[in-house]
PDB file of N, CA and C in Angstrom:
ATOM      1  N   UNK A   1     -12.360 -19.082  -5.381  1.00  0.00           N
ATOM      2  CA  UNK A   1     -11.510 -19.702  -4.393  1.00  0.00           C
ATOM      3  C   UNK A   1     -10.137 -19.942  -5.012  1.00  0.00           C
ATOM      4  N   UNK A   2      -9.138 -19.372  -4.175  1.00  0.00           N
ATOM      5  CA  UNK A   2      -7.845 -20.111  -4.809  1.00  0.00           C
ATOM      6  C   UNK A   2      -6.825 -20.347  -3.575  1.00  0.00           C
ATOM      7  N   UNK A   3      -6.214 -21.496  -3.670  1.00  0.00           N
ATOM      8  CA  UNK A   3      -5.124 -21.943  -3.376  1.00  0.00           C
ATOM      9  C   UNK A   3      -6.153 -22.876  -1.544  1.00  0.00           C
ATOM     10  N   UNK A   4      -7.245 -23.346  -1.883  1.00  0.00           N
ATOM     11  CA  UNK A   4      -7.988 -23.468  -0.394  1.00  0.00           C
ATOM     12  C   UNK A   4      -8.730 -22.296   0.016  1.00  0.00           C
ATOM     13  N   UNK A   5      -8.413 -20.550  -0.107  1.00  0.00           N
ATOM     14  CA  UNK A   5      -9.136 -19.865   0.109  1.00  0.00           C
ATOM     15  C   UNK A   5      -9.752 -18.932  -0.601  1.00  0.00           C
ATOM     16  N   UNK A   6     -11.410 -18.639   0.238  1.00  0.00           N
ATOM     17  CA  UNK A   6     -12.185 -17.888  -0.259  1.00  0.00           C
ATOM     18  C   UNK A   6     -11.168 -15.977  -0.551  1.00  0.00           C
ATOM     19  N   UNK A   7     -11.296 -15.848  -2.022  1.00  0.00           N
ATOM     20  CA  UNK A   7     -10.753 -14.786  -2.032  1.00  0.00           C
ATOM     21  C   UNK A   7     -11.454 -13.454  -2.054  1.00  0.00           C
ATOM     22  N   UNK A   8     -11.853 -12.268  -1.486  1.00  0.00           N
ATOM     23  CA  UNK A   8     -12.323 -10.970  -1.956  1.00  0.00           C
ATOM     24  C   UNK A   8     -11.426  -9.972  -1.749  1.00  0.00           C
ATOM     25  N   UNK A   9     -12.095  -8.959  -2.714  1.00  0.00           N
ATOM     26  CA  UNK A   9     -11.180  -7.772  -2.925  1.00  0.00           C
ATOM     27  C   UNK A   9     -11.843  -6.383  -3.048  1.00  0.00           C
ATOM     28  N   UNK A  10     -10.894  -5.681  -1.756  1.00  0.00           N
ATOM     29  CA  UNK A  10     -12.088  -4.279  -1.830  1.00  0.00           C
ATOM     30  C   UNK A  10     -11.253  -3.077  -2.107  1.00  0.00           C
ATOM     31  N   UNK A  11     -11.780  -2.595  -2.916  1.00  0.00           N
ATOM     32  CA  UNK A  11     -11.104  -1.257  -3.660  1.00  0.00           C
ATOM     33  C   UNK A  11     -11.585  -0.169  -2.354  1.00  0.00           C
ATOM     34  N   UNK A  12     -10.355   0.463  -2.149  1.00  0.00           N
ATOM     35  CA  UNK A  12     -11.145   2.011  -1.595  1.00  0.00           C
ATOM     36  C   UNK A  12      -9.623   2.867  -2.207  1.00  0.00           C
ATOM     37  N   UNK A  13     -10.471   4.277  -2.543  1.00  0.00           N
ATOM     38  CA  UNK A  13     -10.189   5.156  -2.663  1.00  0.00           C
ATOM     39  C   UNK A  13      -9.995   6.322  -1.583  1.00  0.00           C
ATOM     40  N   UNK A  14      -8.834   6.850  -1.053  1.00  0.00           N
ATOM     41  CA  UNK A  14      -8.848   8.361  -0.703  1.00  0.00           C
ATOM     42  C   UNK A  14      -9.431   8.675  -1.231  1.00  0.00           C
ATOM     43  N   UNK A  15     -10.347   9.588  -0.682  1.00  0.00           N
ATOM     44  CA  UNK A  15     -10.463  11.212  -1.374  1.00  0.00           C
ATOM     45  C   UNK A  15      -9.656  12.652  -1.041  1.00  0.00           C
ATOM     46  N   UNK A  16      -9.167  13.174  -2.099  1.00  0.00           N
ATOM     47  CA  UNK A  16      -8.147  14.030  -1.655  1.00  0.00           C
ATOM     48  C   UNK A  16      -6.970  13.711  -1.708  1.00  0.00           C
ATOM     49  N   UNK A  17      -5.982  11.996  -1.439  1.00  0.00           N
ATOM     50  CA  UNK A  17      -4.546  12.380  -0.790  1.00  0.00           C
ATOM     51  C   UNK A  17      -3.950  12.927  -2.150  1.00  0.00           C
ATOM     52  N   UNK A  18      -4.549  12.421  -3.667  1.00  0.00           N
ATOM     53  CA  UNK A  18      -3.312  12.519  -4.630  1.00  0.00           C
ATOM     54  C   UNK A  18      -3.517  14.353  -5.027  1.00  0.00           C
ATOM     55  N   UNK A  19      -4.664  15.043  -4.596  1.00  0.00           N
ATOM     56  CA  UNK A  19      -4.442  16.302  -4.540  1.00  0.00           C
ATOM     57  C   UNK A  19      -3.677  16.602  -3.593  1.00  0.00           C
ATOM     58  N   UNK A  20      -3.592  16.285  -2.776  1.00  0.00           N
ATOM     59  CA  UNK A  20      -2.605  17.098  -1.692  1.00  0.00           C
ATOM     60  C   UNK A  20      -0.993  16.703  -1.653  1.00  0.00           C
ATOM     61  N   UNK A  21      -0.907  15.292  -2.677  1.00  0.00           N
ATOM     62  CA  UNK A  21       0.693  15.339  -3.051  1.00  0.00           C
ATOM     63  C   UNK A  21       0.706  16.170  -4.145  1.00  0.00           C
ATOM     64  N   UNK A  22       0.126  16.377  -5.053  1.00  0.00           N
ATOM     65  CA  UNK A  22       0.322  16.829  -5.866  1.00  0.00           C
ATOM     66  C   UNK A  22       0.399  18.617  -5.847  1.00  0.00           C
ATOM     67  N   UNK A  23      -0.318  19.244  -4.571  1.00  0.00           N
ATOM     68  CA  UNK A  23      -0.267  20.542  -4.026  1.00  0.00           C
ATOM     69  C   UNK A  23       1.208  20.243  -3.389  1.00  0.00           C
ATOM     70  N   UNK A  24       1.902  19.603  -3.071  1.00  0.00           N
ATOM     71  CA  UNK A  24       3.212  19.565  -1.926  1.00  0.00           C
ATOM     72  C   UNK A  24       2.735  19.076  -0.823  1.00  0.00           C
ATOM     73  N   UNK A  25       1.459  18.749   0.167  1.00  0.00           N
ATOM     74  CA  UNK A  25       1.359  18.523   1.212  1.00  0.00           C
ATOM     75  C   UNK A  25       1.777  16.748   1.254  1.00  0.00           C
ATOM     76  N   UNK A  26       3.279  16.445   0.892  1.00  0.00           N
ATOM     77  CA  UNK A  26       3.525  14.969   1.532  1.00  0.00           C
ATOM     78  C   UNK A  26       2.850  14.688   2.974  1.00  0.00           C
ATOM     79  N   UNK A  27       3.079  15.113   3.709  1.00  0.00           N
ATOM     80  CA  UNK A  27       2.884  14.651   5.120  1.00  0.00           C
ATOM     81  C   UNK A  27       1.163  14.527   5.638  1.00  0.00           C
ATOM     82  N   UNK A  28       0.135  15.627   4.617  1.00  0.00           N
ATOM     83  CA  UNK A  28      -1.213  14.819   4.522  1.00  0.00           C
ATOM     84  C   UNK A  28      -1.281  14.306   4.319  1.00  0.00           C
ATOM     85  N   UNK A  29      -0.748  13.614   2.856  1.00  0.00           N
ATOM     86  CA  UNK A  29      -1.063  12.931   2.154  1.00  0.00           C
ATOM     87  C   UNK A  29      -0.681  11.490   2.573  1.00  0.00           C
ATOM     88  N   UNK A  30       0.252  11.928   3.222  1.00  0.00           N
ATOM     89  CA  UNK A  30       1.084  10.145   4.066  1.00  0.00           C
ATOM     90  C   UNK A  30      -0.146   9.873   5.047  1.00  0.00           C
ATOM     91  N   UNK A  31      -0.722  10.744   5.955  1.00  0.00           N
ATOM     92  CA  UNK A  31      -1.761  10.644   6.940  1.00  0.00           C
ATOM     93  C   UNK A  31      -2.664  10.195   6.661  1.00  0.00           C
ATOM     94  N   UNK A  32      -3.083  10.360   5.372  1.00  0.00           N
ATOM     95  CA  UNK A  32      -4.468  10.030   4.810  1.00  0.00           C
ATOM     96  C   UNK A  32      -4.194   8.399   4.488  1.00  0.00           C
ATOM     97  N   UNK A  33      -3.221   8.331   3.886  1.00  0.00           N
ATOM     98  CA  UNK A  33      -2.966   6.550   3.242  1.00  0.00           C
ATOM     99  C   UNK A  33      -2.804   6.131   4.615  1.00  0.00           C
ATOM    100  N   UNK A  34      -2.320   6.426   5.897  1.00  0.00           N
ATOM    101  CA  UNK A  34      -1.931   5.802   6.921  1.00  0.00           C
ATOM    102  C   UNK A  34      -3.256   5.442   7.590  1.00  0.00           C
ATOM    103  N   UNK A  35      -4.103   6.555   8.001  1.00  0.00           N
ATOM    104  CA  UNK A  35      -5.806   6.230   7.949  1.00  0.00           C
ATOM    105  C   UNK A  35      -6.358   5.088   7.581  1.00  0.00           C
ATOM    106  N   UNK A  36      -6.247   5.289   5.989  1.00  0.00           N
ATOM    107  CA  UNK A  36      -7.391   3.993   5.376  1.00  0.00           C
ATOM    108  C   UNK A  36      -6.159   3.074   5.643  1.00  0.00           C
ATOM    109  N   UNK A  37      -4.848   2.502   5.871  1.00  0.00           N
ATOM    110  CA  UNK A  37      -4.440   1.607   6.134  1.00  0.00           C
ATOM    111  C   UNK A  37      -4.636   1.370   7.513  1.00  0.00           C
ATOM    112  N   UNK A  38      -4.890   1.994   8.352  1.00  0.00           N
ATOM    113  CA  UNK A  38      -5.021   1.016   9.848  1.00  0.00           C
ATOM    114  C   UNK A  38      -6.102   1.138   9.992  1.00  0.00           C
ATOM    115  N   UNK A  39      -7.743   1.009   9.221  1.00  0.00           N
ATOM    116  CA  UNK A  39      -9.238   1.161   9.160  1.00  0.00           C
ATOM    117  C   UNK A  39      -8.984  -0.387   8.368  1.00  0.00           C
ATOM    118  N   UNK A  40      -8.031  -0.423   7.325  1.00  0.00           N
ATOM    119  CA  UNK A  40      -8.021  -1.710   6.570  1.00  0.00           C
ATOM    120  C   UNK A  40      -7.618  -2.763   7.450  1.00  0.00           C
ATOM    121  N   UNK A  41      -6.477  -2.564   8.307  1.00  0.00           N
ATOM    122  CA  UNK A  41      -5.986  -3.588   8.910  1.00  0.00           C
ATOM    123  C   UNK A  41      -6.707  -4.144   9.674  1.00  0.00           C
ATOM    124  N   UNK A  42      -8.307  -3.667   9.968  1.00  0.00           N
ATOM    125  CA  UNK A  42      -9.232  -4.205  10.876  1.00  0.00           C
ATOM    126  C   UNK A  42      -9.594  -5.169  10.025  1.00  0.00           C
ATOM    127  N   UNK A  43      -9.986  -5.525   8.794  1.00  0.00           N
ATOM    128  CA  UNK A  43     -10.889  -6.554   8.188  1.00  0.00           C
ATOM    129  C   UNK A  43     -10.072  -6.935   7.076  1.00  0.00           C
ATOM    130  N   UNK A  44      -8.788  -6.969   6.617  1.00  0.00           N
ATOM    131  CA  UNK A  44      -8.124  -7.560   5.521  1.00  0.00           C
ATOM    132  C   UNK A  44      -6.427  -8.544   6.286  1.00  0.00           C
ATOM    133  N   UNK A  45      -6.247  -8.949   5.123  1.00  0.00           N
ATOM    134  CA  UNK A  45      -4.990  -9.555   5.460  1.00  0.00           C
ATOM    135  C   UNK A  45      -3.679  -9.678   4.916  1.00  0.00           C
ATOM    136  N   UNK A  46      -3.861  -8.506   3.607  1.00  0.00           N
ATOM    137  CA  UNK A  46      -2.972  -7.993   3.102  1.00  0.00           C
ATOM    138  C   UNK A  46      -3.397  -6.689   2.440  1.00  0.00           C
ATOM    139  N   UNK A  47      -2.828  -6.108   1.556  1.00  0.00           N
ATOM    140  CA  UNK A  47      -3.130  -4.498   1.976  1.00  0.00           C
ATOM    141  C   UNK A  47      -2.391  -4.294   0.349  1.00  0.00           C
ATOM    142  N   UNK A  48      -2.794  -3.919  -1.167  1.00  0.00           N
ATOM    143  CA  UNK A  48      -1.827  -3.586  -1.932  1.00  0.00           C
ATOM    144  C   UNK A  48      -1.746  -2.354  -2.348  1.00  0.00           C
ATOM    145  N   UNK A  49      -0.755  -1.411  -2.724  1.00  0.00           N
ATOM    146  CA  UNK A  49      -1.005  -0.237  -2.918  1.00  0.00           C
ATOM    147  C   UNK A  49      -1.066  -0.113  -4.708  1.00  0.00           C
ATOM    148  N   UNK A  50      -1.885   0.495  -5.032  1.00  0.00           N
ATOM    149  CA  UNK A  50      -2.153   0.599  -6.423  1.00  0.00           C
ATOM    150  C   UNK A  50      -1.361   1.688  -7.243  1.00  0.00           C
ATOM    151  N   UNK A  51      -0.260   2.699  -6.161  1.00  0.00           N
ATOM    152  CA  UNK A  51       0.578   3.878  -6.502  1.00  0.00           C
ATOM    153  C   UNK A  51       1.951   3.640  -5.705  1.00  0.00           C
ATOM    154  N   UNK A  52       3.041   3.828  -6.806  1.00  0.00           N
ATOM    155  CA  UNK A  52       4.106   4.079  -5.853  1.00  0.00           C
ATOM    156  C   UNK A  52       4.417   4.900  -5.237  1.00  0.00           C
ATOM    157  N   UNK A  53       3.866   6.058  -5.458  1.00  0.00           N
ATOM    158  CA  UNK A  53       3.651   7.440  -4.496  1.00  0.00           C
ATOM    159  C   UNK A  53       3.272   7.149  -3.057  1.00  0.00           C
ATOM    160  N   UNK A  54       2.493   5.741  -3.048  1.00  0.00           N
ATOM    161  CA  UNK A  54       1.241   5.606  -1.714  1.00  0.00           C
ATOM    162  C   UNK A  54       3.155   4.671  -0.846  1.00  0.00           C
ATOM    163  N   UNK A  55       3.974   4.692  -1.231  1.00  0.00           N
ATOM    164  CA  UNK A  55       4.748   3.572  -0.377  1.00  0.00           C
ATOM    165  C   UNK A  55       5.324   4.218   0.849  1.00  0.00           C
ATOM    166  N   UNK A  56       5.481   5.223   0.751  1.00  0.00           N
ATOM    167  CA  UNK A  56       6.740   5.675   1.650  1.00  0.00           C
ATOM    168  C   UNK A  56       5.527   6.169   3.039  1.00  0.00           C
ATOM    169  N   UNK A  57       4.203   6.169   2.895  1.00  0.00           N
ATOM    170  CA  UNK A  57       3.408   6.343   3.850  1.00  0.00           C
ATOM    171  C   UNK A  57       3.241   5.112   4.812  1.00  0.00           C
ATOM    172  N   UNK A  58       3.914   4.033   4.465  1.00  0.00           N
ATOM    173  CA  UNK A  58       4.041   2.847   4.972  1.00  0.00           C
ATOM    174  C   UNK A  58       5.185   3.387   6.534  1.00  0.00           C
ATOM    175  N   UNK A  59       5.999   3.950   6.280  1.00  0.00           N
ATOM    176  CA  UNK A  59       6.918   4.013   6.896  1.00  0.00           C
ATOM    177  C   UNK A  59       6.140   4.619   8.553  1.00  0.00           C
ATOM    178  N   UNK A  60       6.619   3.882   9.620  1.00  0.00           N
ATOM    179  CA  UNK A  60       5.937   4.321  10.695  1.00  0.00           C
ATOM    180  C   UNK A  60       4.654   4.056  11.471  1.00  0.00           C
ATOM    181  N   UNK A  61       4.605   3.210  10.714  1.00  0.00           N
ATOM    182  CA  UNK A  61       2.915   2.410  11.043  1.00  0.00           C
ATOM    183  C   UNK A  61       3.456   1.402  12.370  1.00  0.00           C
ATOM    184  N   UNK A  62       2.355   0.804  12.664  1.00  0.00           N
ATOM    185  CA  UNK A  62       2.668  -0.328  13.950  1.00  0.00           C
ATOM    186  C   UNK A  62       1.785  -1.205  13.834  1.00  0.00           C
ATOM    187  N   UNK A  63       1.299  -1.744  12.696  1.00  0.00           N
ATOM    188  CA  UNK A  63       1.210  -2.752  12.306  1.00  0.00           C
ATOM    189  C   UNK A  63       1.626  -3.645  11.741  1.00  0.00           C
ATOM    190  N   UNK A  64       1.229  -5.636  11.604  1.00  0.00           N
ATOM    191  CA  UNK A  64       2.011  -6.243  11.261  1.00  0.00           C
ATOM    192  C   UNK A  64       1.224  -6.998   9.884  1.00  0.00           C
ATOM    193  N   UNK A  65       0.507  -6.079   9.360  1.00  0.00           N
ATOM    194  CA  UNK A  65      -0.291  -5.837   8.058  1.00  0.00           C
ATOM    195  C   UNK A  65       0.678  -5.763   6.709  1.00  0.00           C
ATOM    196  N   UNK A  66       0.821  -7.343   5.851  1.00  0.00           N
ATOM    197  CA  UNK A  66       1.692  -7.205   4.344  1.00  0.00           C
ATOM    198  C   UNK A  66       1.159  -5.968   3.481  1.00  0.00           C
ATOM    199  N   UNK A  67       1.787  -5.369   3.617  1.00  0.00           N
ATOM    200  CA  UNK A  67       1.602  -4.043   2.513  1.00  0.00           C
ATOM    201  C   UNK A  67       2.581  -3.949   1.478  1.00  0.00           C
ATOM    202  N   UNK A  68       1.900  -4.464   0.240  1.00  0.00           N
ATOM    203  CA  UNK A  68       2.719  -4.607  -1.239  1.00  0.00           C
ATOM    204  C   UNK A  68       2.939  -3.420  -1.435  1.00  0.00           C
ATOM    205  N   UNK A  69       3.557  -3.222  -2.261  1.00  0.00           N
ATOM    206  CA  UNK A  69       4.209  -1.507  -3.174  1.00  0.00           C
ATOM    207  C   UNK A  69       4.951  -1.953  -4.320  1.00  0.00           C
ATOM    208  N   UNK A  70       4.519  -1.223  -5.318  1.00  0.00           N
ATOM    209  CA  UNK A  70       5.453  -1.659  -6.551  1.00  0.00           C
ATOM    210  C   UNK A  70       6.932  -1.075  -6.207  1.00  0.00           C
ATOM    211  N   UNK A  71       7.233  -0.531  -6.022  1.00  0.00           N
ATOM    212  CA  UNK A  71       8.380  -0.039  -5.639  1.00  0.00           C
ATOM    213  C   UNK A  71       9.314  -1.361  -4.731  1.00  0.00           C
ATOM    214  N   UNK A  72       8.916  -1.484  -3.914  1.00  0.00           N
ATOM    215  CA  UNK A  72       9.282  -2.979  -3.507  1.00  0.00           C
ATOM    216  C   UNK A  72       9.151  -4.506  -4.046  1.00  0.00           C
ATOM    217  N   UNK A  73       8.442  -4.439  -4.662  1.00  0.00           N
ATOM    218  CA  UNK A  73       7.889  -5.454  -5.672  1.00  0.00           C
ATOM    219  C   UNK A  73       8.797  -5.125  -6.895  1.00  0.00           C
ATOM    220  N   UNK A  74       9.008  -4.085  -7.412  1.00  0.00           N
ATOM    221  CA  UNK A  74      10.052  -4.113  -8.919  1.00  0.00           C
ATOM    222  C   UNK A  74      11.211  -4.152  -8.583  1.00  0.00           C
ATOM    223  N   UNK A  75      11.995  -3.513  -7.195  1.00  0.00           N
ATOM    224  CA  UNK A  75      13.216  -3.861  -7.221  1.00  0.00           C
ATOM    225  C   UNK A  75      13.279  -5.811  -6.695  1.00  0.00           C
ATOM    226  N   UNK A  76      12.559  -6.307  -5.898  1.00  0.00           N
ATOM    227  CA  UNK A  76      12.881  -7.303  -5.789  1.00  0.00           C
ATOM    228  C   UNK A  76      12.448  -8.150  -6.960  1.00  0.00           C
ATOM    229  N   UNK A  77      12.338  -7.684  -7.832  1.00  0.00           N
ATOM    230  CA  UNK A  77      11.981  -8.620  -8.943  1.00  0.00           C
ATOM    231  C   UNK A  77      13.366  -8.342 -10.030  1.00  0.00           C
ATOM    232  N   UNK A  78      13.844  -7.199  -9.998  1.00  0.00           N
ATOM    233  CA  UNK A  78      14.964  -6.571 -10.364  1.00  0.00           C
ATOM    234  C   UNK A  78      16.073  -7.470 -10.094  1.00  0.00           C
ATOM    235  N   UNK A  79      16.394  -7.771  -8.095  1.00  0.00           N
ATOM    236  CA  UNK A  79      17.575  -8.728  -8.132  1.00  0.00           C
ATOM    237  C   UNK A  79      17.040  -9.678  -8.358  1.00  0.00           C
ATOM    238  N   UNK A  80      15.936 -10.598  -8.187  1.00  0.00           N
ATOM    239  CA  UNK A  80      15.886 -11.712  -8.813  1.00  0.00           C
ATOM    240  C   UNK A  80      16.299 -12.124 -10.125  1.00  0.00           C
ATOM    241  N   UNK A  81      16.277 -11.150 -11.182  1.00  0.00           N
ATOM    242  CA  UNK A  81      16.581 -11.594 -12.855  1.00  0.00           C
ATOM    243  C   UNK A  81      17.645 -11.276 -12.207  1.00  0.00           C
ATOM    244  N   UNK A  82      18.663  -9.999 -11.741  1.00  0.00           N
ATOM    245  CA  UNK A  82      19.695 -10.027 -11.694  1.00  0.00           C
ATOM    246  C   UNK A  82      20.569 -11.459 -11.331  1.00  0.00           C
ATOM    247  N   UNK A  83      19.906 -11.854 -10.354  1.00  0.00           N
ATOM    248  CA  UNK A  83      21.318 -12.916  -9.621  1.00  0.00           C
ATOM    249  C   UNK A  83      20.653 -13.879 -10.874  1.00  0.00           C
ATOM    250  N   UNK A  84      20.149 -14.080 -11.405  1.00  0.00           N
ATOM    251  CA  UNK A  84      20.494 -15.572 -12.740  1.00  0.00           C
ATOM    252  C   UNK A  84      20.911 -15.757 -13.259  1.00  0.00           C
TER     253      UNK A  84
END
């Protein structure tokens, strides 16, 4: 438990998307992360991506599901030291 709530955490894996970025198929590969993200958005309440590759599949969704990305997470951590 932290902060008042019960916490769990569920790993899932694609199968396939990082072969198919890695063949060139971006636009499967965005489909596939877009998939298990709106299958996730049924039973979670935040969403983190474990690749910065997985971020830009964010783009276009229509949900109102927090989806972390290091990529967003390092630059805003970036201006934060910056402005001090």
């Amino acid at each position: 438990m932290r902060g008042g709530k019960d916490v769990a955490i569920d790993d899932v894996l694609v199968e396939g998307a990082f072969q198919l970025l890695a063949g060139g198929d971006v636009e499967a590969h965005d489909a596939q992360i877009r998939l298990a993200l709106e299958e996730l958005s049924q039973k979670v309440d935040v969403v983190v991506f474990a690749q910065a590759s997985m971020a830009h599949a964010v783009r276009g969704t229509a949900h109102s599901l927090p989806v972390l990305t290091s990529p967003v997470l390092g630059i805003e951590n970036v201006k934060r030291r910056l402005e001090q």
